[in-house]
N, C-alpha and C. Protein backbone atom coordinates (compact mmCIF):
# COMPACT_ATOMS: atom_id res chain seq x y z
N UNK A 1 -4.61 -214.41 -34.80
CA UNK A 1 -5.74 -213.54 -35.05
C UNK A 1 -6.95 -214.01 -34.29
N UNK A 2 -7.76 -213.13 -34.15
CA UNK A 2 -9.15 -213.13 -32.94
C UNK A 2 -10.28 -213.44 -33.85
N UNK A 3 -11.03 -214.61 -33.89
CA UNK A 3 -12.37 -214.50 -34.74
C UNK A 3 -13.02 -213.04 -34.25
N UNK A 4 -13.81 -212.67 -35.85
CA UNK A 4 -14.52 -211.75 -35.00
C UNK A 4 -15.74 -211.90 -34.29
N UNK A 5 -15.95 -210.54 -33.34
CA UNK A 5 -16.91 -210.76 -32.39
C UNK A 5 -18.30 -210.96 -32.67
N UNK A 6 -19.20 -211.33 -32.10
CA UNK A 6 -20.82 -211.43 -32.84
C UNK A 6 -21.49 -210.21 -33.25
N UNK A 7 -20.59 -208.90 -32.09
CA UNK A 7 -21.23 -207.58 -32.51
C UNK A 7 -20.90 -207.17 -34.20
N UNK A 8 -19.86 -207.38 -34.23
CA UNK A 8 -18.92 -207.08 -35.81
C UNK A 8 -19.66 -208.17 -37.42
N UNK A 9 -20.07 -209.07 -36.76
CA UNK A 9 -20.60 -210.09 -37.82
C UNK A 9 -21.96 -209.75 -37.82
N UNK A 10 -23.06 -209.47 -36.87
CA UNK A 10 -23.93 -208.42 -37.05
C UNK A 10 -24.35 -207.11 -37.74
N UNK A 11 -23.15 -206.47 -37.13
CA UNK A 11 -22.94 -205.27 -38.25
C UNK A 11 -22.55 -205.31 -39.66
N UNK A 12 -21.64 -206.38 -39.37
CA UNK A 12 -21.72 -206.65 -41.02
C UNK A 12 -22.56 -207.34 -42.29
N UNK A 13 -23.34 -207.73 -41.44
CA UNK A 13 -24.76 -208.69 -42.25
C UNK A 13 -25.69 -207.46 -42.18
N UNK A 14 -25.72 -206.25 -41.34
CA UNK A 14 -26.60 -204.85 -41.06
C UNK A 14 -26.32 -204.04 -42.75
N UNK A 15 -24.88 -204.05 -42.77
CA UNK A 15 -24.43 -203.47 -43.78
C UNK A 15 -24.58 -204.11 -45.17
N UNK A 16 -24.78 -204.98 -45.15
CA UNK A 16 -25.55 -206.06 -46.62
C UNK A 16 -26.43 -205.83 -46.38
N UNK A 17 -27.35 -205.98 -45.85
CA UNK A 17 -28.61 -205.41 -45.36
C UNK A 17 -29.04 -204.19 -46.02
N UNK A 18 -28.28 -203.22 -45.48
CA UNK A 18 -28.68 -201.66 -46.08
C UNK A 18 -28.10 -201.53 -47.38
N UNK A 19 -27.06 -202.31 -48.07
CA UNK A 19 -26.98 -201.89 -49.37
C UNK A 19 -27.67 -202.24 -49.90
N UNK A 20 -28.47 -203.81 -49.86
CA UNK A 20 -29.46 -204.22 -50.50
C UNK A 20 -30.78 -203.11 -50.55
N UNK A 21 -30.65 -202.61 -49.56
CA UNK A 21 -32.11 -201.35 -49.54
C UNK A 21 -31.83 -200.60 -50.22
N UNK A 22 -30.76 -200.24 -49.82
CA UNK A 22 -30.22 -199.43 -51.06
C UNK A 22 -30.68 -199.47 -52.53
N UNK A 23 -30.33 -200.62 -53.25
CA UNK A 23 -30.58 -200.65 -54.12
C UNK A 23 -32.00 -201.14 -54.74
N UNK A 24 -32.64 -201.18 -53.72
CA UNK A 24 -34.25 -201.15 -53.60
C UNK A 24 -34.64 -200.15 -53.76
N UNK A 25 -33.95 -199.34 -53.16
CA UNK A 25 -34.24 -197.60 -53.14
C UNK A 25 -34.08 -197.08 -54.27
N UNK A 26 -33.01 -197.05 -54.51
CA UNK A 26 -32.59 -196.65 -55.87
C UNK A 26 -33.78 -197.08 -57.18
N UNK A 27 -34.07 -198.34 -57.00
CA UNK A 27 -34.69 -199.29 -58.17
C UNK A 27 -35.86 -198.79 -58.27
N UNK A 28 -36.59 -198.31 -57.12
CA UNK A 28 -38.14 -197.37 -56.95
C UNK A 28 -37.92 -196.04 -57.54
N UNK A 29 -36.62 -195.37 -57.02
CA UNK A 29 -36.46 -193.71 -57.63
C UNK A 29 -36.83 -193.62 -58.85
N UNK A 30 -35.62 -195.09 -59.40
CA UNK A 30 -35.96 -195.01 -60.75
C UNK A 30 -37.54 -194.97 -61.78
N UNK A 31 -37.69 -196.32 -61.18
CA UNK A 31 -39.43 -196.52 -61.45
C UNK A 31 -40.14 -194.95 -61.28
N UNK A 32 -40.00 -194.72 -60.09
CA UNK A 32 -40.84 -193.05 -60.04
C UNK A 32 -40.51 -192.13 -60.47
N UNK A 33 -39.53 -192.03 -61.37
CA UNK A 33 -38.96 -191.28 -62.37
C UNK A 33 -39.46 -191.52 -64.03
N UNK A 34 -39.67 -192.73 -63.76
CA UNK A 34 -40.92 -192.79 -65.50
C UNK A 34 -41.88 -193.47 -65.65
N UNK A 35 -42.54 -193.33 -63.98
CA UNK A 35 -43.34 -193.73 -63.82
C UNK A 35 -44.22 -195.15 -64.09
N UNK A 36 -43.29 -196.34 -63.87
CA UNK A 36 -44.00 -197.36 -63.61
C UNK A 36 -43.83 -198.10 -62.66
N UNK A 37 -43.35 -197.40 -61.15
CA UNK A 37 -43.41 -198.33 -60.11
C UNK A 37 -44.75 -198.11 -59.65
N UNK A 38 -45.41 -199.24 -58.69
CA UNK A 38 -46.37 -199.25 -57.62
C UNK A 38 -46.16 -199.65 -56.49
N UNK A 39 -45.10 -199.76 -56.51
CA UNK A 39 -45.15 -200.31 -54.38
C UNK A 39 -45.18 -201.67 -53.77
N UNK A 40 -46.24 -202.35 -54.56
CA UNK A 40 -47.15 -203.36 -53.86
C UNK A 40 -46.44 -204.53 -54.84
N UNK A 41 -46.25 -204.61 -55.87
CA UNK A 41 -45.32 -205.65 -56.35
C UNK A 41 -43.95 -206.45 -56.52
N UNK A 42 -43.79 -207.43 -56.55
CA UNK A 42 -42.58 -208.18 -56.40
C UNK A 42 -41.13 -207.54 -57.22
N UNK A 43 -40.47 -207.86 -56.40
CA UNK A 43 -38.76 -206.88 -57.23
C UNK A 43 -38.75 -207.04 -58.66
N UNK A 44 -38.78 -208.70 -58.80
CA UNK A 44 -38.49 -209.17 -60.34
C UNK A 44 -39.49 -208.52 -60.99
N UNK A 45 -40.91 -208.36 -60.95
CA UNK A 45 -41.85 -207.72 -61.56
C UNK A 45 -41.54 -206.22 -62.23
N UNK A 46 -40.95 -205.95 -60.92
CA UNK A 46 -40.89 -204.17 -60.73
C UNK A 46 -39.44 -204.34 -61.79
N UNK A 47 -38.41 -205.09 -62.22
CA UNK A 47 -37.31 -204.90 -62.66
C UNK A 47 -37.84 -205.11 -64.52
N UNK A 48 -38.63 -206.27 -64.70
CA UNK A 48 -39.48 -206.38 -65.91
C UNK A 48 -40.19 -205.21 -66.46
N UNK A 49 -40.79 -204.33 -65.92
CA UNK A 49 -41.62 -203.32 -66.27
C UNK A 49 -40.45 -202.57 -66.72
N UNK A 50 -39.57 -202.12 -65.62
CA UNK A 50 -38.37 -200.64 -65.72
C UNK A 50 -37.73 -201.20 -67.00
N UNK A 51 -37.45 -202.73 -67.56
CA UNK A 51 -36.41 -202.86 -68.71
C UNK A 51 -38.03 -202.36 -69.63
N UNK A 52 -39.10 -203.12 -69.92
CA UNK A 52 -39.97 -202.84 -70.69
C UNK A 52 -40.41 -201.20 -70.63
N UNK A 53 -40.42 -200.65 -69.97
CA UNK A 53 -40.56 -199.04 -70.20
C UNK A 53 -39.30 -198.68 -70.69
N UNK A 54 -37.94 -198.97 -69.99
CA UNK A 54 -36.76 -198.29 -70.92
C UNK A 54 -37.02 -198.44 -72.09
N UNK A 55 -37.27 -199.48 -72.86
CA UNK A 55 -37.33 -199.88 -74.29
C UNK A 55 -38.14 -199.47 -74.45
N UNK A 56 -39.70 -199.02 -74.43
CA UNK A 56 -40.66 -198.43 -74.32
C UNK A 56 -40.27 -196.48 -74.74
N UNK A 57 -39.29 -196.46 -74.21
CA UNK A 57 -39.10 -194.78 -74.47
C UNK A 57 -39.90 -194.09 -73.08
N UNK A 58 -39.98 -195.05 -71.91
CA UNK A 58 -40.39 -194.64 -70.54
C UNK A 58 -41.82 -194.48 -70.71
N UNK A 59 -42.57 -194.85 -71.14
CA UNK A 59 -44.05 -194.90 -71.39
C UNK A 59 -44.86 -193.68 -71.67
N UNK A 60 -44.31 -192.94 -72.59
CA UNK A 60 -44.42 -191.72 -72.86
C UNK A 60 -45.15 -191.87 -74.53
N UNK A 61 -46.45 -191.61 -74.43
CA UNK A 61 -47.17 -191.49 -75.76
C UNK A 61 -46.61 -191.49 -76.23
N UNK A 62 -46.88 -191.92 -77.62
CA UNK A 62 -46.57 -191.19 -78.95
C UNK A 62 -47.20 -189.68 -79.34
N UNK A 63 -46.35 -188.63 -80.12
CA UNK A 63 -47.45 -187.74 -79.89
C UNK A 63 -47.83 -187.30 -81.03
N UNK A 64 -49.15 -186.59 -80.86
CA UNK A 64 -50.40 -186.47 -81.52
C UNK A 64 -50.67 -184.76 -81.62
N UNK A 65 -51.45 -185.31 -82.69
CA UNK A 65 -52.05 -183.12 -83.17
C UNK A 65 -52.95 -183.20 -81.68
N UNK A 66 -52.93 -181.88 -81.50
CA UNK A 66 -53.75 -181.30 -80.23
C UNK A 66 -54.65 -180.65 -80.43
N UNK A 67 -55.38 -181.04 -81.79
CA UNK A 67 -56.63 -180.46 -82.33
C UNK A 67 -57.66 -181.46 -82.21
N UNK A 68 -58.88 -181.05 -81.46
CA UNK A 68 -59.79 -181.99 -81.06
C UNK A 68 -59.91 -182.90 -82.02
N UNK A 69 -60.74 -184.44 -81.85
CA UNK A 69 -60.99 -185.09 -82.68
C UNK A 69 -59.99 -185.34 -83.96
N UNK A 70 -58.74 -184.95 -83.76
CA UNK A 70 -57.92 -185.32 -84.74
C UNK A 70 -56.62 -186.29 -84.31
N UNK A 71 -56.02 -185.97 -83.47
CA UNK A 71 -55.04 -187.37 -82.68
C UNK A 71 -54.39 -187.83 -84.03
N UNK A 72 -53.66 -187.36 -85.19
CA UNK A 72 -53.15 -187.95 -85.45
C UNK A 72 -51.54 -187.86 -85.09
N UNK A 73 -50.72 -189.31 -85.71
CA UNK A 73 -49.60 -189.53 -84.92
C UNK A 73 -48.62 -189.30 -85.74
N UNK A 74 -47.73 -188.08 -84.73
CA UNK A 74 -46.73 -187.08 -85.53
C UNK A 74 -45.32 -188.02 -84.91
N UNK A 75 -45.04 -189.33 -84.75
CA UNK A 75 -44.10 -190.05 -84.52
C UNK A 75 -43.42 -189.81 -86.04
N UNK A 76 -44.08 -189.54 -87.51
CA UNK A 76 -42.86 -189.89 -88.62
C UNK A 76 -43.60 -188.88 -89.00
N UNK A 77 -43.55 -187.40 -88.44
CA UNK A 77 -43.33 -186.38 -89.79
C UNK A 77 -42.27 -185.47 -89.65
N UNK A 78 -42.72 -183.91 -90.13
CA UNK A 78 -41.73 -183.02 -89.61
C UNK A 78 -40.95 -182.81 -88.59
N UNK A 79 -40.10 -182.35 -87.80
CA UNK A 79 -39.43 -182.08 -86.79
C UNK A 79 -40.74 -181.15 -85.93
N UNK A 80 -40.80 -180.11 -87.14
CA UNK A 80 -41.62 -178.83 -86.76
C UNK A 80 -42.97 -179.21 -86.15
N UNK A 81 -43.62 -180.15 -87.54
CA UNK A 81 -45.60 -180.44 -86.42
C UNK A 81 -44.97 -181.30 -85.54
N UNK A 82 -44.15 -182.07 -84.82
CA UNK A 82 -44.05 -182.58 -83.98
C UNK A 82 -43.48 -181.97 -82.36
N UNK A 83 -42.59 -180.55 -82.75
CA UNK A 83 -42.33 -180.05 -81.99
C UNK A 83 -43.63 -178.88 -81.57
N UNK A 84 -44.87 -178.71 -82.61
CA UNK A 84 -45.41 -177.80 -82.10
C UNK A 84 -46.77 -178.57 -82.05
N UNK A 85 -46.78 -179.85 -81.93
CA UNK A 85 -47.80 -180.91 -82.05
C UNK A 85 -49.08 -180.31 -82.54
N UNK A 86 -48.65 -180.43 -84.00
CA UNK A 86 -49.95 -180.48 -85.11
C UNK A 86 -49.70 -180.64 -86.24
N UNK A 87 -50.69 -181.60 -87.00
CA UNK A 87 -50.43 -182.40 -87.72
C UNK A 87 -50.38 -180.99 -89.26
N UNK A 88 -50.00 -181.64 -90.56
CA UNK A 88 -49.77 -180.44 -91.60
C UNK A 88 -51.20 -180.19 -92.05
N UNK A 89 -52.21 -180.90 -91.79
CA UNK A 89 -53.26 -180.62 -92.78
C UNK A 89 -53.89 -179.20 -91.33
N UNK A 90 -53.70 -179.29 -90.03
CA UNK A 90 -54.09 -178.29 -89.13
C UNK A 90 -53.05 -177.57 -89.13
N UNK A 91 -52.57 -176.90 -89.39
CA UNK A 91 -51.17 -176.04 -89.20
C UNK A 91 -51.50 -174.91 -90.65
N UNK A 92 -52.09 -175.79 -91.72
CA UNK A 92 -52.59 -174.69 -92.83
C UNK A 92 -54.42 -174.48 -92.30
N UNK A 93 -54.64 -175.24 -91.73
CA UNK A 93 -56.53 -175.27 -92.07
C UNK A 93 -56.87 -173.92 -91.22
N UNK A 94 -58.21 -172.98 -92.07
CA UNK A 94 -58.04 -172.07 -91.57
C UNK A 94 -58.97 -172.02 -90.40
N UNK A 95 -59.86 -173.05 -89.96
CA UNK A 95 -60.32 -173.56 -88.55
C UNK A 95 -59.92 -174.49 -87.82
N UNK A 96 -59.62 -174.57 -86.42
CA UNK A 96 -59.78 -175.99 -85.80
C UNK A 96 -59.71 -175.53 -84.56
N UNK A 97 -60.57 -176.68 -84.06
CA UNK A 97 -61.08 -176.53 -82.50
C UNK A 97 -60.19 -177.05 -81.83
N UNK A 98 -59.40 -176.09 -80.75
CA UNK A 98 -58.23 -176.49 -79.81
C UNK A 98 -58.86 -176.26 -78.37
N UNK A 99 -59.00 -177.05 -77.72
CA UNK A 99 -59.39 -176.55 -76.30
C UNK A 99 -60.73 -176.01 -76.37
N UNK A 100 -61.56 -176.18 -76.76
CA UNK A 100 -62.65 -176.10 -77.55
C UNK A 100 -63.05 -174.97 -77.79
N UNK A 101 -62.23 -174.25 -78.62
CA UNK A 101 -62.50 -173.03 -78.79
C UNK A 101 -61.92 -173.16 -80.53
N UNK A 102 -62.77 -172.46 -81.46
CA UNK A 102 -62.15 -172.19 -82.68
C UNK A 102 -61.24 -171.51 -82.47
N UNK A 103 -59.74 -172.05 -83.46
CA UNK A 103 -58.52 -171.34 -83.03
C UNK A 103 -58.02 -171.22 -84.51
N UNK A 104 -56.77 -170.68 -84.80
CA UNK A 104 -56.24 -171.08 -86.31
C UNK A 104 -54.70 -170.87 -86.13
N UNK A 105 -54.15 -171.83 -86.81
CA UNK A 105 -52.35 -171.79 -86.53
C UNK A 105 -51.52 -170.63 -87.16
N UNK A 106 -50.75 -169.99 -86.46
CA UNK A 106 -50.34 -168.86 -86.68
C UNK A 106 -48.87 -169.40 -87.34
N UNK A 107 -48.61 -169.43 -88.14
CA UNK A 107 -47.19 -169.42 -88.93
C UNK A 107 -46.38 -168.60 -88.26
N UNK A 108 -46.15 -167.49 -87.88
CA UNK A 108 -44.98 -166.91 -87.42
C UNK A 108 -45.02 -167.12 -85.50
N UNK A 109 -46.02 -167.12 -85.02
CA UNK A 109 -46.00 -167.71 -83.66
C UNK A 109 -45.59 -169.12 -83.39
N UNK A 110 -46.07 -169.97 -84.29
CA UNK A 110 -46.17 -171.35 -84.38
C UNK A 110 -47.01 -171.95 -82.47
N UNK A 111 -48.14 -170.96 -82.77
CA UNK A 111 -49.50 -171.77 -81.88
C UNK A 111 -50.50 -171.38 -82.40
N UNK A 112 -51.59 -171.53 -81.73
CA UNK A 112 -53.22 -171.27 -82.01
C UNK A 112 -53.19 -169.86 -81.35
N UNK A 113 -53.90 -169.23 -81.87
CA UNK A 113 -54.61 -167.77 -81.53
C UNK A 113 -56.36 -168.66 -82.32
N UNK A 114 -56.92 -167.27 -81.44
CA UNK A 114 -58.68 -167.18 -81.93
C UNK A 114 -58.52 -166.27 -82.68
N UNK A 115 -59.41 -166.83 -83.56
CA UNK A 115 -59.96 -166.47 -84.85
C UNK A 115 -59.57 -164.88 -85.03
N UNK A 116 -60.34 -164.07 -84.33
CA UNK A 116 -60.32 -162.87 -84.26
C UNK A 116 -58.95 -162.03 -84.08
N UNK A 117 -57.54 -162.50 -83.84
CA UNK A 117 -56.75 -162.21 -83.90
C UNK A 117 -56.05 -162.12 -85.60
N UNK A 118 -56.75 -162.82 -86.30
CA UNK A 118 -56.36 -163.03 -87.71
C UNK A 118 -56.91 -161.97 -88.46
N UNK A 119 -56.28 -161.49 -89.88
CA UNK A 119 -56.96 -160.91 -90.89
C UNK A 119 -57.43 -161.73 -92.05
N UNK A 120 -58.87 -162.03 -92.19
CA UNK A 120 -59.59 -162.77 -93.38
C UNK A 120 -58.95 -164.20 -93.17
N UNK A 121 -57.94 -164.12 -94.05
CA UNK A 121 -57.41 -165.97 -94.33
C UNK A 121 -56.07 -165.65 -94.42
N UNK A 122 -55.73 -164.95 -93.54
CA UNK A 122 -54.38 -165.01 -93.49
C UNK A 122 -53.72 -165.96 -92.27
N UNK A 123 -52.86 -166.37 -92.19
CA UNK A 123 -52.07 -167.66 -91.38
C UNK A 123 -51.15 -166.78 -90.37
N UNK A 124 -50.50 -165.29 -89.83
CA UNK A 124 -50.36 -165.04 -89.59
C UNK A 124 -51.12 -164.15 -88.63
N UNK A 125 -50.88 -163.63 -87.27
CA UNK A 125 -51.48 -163.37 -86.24
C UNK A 125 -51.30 -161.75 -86.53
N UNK A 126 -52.51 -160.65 -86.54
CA UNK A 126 -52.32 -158.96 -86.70
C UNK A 126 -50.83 -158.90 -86.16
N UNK A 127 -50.70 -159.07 -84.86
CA UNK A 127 -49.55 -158.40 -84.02
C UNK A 127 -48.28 -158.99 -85.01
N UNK A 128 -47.81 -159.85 -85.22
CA UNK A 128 -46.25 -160.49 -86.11
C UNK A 128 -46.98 -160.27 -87.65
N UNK A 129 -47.95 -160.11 -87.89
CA UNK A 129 -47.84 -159.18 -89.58
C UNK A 129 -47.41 -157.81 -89.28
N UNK A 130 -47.94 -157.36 -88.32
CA UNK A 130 -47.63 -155.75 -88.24
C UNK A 130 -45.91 -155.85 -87.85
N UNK A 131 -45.21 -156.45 -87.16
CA UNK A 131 -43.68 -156.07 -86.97
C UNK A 131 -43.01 -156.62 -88.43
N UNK A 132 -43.48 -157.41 -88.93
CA UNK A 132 -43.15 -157.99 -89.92
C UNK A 132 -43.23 -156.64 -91.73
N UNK A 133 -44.68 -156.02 -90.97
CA UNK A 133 -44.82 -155.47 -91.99
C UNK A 133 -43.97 -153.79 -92.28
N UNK A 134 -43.85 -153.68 -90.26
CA UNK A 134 -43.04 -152.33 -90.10
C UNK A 134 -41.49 -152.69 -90.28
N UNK A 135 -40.75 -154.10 -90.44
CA UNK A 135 -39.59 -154.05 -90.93
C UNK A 135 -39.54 -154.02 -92.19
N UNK A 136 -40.43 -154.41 -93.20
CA UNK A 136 -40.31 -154.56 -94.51
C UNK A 136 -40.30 -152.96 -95.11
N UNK A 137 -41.12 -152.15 -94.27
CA UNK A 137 -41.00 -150.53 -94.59
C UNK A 137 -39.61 -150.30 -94.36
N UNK A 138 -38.94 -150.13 -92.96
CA UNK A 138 -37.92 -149.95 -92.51
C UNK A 138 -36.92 -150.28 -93.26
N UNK A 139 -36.54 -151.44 -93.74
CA UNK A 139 -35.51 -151.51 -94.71
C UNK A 139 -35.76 -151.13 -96.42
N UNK A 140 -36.95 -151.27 -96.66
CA UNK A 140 -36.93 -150.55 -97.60
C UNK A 140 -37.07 -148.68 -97.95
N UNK A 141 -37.28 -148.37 -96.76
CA UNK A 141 -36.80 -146.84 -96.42
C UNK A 141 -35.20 -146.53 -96.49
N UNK A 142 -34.40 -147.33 -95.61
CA UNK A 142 -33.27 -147.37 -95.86
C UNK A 142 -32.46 -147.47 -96.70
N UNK A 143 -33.16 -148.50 -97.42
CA UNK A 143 -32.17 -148.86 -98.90
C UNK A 143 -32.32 -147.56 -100.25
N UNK A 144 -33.47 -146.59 -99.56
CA UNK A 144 -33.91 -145.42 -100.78
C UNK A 144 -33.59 -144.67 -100.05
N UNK A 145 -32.14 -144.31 -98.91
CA UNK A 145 -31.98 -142.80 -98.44
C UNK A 145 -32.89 -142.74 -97.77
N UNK A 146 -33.81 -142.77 -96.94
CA UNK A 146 -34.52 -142.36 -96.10
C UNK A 146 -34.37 -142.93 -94.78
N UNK A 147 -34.65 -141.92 -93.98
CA UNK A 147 -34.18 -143.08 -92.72
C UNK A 147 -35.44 -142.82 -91.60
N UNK A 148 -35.82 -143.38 -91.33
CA UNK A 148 -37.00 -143.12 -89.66
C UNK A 148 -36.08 -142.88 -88.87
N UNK A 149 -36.97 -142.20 -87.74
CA UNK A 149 -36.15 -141.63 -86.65
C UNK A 149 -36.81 -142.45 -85.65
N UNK A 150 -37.34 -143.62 -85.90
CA UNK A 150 -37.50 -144.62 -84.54
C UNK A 150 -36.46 -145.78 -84.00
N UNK A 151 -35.56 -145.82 -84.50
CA UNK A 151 -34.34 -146.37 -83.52
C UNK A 151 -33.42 -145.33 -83.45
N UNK A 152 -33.98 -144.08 -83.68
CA UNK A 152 -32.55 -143.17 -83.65
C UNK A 152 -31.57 -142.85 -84.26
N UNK A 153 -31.17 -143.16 -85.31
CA UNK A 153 -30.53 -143.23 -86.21
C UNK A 153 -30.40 -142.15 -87.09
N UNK A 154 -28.98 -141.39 -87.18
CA UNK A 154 -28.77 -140.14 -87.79
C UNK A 154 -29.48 -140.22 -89.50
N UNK A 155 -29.52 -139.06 -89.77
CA UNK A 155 -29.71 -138.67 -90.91
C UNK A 155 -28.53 -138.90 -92.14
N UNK A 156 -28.52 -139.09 -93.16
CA UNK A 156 -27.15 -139.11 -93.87
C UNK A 156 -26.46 -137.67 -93.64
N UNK A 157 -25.31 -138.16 -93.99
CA UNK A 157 -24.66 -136.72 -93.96
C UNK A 157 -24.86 -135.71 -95.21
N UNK A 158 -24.58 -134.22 -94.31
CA UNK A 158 -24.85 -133.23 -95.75
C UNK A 158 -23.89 -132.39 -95.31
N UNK A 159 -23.29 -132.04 -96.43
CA UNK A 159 -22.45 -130.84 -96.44
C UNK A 159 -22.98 -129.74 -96.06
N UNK A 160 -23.06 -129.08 -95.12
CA UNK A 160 -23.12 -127.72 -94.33
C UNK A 160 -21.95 -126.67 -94.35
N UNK A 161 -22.05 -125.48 -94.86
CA UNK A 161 -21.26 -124.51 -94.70
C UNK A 161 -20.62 -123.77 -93.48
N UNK A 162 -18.94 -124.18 -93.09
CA UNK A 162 -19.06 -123.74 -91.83
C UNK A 162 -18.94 -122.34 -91.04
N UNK A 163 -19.27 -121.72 -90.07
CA UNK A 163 -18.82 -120.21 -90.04
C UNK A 163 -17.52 -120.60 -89.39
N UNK A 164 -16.59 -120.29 -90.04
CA UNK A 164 -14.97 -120.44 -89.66
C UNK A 164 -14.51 -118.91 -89.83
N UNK A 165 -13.65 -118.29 -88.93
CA UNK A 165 -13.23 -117.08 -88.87
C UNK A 165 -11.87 -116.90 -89.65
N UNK A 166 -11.38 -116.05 -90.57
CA UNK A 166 -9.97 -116.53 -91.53
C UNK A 166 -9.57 -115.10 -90.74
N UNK A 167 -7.79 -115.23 -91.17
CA UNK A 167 -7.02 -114.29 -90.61
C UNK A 167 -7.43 -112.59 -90.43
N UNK A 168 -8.36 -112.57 -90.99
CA UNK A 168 -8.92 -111.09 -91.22
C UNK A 168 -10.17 -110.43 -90.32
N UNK A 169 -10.35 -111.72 -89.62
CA UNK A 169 -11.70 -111.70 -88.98
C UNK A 169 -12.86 -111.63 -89.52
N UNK A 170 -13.23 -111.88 -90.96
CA UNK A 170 -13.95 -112.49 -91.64
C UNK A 170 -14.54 -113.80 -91.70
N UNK A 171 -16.07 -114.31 -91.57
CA UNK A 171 -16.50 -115.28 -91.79
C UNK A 171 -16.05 -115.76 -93.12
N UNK A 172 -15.62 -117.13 -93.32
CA UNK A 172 -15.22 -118.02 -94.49
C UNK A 172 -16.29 -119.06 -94.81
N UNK A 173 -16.88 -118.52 -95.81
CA UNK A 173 -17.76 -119.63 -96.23
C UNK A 173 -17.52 -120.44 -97.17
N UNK A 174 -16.21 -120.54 -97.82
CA UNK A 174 -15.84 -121.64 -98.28
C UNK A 174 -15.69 -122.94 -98.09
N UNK A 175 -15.79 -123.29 -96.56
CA UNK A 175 -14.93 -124.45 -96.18
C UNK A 175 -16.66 -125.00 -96.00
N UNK A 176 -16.60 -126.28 -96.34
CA UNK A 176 -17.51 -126.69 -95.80
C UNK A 176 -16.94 -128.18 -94.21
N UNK A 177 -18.52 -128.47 -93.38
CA UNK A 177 -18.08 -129.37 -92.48
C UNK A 177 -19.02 -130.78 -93.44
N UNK A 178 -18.86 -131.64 -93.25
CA UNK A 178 -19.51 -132.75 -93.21
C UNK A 178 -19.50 -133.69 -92.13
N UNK A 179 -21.32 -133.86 -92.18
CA UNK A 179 -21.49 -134.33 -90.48
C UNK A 179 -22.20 -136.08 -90.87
């Protein structure tokens, strides 16, 4: 066998070379993916931070009501104020300043509307009381025989008398149709 040549032992120290970048590369993506690389610091540094942010939950607040001056921390409550970040005492209160505007939490939207979208002290927004309030008609129309004609929906049926012609050529008004 032929030692190999200097070009081949080159290339192959090229190729350690680039995997190592490689995984330099990689090690930054990561960092700039939850944001705690900077560039300018040492590997081991940069590898300390990425384990301390993994464990960290990637350096991502804890989160908080989004009602001014209130910040409190919805890490241990509901699913719900945490998914719609606000705490329970703002979610009933019938003021609070969001974006600095008086706003009030809408129960069936589950966000802030202004004020003026509300009726008196109600927690619901005009527009989802009113669909809310035109289904509560709607099925209770239905359930008493009555039916609206806004989805279309036939009338019950009624016995109607049909004009049917019998062997004599006489109209038969005996028979009825039901429609």
């Amino acid at each position: 066998m032929r030692p190999p040549s200097p070009v081949l032992k080159h290339k192959a120290a090229a190729d350690v070379v680039t995997d190592d970048a490689d995984d330099d590369v990689e090690t930054e993506e990561e960092e700039e993916e939850l944001g705690t690389g900077s560039g300018s610091e040492g590997s081991c540094d940069k590898k300390k931070k990425l384990a301390v942010s993994v464990s960290l939950g990637g350096g991502v607040l804890p989160p908080c009501c989004q009602v001014e001056k209130c910040g409190v921390d919805l890490t241990h409550v509901k699913v719900y104020h945490r998914r719609h970040r606000v705490c329970e005492h703002h979610s009933k209160s019938p003021v609070a300043v969001v974006a600095g505007l008086e706003q009030r939490f809408c129960q069936q939207c589950s966000r802030f509307h202004d004020l003026p979208e509300f009726d008196g002290t109600k927690r619901s927004c005009r527009r989802r009381l009113a669909g809310h309030n035109e289904r509560r008609r709607r099925s209770s129309s239905e359930s008493n025989g009555e039916v609206s004609g806004h989805r279309g929906l036939q009338p019950r049926s009624k016995a109607i008398p049909s004009q049917q012609v019998d062997e004599k050529g006489s109209f038969a008004h005996n028979h009825f149709h039901v429609r």
